[in-house]
C-alpha atoms as a PDB file:
ATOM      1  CA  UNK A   1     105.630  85.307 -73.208  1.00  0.00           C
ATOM      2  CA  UNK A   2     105.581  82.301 -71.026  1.00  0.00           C
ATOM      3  CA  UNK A   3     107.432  79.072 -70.703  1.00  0.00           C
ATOM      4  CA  UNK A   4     108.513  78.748 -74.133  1.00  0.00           C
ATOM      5  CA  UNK A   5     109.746  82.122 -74.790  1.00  0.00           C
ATOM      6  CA  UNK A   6     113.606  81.920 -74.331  1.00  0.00           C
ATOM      7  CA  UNK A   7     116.832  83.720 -75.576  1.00  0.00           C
ATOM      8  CA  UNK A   8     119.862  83.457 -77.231  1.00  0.00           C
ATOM      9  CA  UNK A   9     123.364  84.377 -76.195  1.00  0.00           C
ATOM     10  CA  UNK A  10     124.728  84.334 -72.833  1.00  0.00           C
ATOM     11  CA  UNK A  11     121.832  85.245 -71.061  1.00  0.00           C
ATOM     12  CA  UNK A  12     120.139  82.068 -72.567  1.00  0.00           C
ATOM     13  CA  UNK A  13     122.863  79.778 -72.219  1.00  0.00           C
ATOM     14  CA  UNK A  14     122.658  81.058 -68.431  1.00  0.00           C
ATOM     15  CA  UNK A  15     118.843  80.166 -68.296  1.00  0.00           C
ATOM     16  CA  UNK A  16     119.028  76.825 -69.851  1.00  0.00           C
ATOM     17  CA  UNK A  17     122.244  75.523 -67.339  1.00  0.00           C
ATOM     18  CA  UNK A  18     119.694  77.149 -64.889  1.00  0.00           C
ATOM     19  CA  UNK A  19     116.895  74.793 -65.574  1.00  0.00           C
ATOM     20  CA  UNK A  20     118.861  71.804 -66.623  1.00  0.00           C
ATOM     21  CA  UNK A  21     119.883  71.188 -62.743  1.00  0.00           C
ATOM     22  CA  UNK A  22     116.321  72.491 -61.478  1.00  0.00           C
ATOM     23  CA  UNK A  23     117.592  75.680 -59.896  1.00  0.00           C
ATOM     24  CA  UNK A  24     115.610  78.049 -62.565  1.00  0.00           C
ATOM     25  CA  UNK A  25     112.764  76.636 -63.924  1.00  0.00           C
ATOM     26  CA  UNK A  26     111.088  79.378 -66.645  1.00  0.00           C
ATOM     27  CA  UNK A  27     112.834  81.724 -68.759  1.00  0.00           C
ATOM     28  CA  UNK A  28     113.217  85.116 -67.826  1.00  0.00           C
ATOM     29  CA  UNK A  29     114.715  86.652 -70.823  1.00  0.00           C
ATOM     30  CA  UNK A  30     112.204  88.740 -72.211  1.00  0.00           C
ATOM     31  CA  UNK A  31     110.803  89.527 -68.800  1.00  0.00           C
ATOM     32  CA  UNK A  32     114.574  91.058 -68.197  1.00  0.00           C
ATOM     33  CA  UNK A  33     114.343  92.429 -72.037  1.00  0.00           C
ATOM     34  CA  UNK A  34     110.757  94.066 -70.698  1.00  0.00           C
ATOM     35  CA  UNK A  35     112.295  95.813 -67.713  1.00  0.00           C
ATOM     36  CA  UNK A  36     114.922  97.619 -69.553  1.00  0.00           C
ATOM     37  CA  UNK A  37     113.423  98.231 -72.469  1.00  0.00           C
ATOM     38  CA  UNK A  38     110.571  99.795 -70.089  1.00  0.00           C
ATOM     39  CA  UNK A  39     110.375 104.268 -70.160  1.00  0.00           C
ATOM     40  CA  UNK A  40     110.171 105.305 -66.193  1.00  0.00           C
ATOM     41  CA  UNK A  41     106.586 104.848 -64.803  1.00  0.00           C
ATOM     42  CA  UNK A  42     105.900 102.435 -67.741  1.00  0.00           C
ATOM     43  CA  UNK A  43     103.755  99.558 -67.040  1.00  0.00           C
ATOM     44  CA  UNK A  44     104.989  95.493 -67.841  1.00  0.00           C
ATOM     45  CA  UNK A  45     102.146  93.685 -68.764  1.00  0.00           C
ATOM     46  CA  UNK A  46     102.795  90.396 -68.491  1.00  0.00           C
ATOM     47  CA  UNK A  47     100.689  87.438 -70.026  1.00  0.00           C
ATOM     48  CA  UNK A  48     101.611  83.517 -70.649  1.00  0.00           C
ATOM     49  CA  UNK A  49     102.196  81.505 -68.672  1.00  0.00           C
ATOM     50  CA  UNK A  50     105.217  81.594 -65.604  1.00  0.00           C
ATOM     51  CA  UNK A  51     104.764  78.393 -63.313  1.00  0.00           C
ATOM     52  CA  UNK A  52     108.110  78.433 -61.491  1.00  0.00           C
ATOM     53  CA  UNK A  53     111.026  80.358 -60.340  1.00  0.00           C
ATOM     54  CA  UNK A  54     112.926  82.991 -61.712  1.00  0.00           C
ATOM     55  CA  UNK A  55     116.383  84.557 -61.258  1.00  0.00           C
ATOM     56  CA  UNK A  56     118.629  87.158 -62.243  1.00  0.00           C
ATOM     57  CA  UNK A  57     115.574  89.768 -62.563  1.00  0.00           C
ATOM     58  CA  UNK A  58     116.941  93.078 -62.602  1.00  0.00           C
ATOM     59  CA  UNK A  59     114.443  94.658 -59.818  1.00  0.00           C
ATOM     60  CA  UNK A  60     117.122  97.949 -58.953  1.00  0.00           C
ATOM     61  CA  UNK A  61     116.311  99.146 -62.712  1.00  0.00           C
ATOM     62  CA  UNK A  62     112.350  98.086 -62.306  1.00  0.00           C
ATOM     63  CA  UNK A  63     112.418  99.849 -58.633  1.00  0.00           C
ATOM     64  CA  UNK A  64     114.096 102.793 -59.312  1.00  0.00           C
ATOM     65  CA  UNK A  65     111.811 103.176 -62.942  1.00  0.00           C
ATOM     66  CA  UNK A  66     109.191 103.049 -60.880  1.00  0.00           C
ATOM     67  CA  UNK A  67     107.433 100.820 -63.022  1.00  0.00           C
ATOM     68  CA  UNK A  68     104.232  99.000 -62.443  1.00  0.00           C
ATOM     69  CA  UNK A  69     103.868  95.426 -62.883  1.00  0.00           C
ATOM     70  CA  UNK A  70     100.216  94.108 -64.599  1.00  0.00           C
ATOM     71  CA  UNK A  71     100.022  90.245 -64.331  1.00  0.00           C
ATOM     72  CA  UNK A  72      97.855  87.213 -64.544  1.00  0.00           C
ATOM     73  CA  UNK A  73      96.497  84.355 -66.149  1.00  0.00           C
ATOM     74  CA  UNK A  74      94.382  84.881 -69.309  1.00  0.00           C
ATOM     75  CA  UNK A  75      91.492  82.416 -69.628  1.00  0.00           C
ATOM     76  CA  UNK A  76      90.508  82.339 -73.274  1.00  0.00           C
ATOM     77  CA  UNK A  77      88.490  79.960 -73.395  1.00  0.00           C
ATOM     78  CA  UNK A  78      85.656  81.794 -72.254  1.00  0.00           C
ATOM     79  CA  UNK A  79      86.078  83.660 -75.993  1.00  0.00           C
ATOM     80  CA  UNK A  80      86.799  80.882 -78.183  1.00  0.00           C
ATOM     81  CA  UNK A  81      83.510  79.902 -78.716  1.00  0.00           C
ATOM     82  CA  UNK A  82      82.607  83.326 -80.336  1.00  0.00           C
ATOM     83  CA  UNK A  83      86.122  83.663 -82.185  1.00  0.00           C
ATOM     84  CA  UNK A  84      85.623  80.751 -84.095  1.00  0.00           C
ATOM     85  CA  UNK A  85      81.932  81.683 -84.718  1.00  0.00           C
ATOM     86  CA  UNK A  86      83.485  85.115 -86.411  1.00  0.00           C
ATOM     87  CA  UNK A  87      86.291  83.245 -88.310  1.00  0.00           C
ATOM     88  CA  UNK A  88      83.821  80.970 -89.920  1.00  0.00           C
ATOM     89  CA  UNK A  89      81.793  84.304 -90.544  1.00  0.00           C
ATOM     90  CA  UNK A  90      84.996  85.782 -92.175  1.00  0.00           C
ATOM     91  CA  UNK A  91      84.880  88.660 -89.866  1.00  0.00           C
ATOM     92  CA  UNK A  92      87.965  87.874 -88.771  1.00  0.00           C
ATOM     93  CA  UNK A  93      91.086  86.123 -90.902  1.00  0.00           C
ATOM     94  CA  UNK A  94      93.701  84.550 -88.768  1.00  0.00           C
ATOM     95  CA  UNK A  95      95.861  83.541 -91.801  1.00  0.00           C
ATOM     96  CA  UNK A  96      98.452  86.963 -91.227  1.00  0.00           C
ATOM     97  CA  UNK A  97      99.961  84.750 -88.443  1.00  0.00           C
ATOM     98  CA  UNK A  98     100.957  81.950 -90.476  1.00  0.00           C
ATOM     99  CA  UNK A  99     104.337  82.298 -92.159  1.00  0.00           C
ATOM    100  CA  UNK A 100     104.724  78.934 -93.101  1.00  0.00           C
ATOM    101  CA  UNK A 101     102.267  76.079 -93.846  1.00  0.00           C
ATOM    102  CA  UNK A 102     103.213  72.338 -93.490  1.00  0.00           C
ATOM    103  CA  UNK A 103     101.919  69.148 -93.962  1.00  0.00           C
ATOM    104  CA  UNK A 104     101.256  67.455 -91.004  1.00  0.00           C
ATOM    105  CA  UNK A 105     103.918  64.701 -92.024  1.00  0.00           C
ATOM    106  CA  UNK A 106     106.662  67.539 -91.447  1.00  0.00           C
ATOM    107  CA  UNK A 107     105.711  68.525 -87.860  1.00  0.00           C
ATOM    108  CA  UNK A 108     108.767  67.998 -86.515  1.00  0.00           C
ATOM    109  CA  UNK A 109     110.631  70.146 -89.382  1.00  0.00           C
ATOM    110  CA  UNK A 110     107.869  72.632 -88.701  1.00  0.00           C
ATOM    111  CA  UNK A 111     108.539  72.950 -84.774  1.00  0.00           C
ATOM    112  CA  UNK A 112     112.610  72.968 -85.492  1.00  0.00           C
ATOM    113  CA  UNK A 113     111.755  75.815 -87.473  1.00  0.00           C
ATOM    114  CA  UNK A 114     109.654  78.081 -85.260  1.00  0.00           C
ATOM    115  CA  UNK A 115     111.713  76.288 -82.203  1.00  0.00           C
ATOM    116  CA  UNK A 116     114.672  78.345 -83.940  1.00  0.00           C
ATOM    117  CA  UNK A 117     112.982  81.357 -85.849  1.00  0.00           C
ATOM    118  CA  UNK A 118     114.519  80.251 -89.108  1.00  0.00           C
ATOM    119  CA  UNK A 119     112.919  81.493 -92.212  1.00  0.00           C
ATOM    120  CA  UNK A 120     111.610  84.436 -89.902  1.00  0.00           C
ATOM    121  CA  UNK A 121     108.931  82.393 -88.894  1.00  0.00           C
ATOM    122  CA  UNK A 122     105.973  83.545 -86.590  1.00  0.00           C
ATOM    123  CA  UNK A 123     103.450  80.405 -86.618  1.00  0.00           C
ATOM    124  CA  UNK A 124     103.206  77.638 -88.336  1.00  0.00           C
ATOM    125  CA  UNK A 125     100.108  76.085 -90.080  1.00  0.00           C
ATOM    126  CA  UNK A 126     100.140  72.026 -90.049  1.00  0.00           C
ATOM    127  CA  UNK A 127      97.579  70.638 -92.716  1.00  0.00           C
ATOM    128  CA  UNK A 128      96.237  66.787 -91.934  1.00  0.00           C
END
């Protein structure tokens, strides 16, 4: 969730007039999704990146839920180091999160893809 997670419908046509004249500058969608789809007392926890402002929250449903919010930035790089070290191990395979593999001549066909979920896709893989 972060900057680049967005909706469709109303809700994201709403977001997107929002930011294209500055007044709303990330996406709330699936932070407003996250609130309502929350069970009273539930906990949100929220990681990505949020750098701006945000509007249209529904706080009345997240007060009266009383739900806890859990929040902050995630520095991975402190782990990379020994995630790659178990990849090349083949502790770990990554490949699940690849739906679709590309050549990296067909980037931009790659990000119109994810950009749009066609093809149900999760990640894509570009090859040099």
């Amino acid at each position: 969730v972060g900057m680049e997670a967005h909706g469709m419908g109303l809700e994201g046509f709403y977001d997107k007039a929002k930011q294209s004249v500055r007044l709303e500058t990330d996406r709330p969608h699936v932070l407003r999704q996250m609130i309502v789809a929350c069970a009273k007392g539930g906990t949100l926890s929220i990681m990505g990146v949020y750098a701006g402002f945000l509007d249209k929250m529904p706080m009345g449903a997240a007060m009266n839920k009383g739900l806890t919010f859990r929040m902050g930035q995630m520095f991975g790089q402190k782990y990379i180091p020994m995630l790659v070290d178990r990849v090349l191990k083949g502790e770990v395979d990554p490949s699940f999160v690849f739906t679709h593999h590309l050549p990296l001549e067909e980037a931009k066909q790659g990000y119109e893809i994810f950009k749009h979920k066609k093809d149900n896709c999760i990640k894509v893989l570009l090859k040099p």
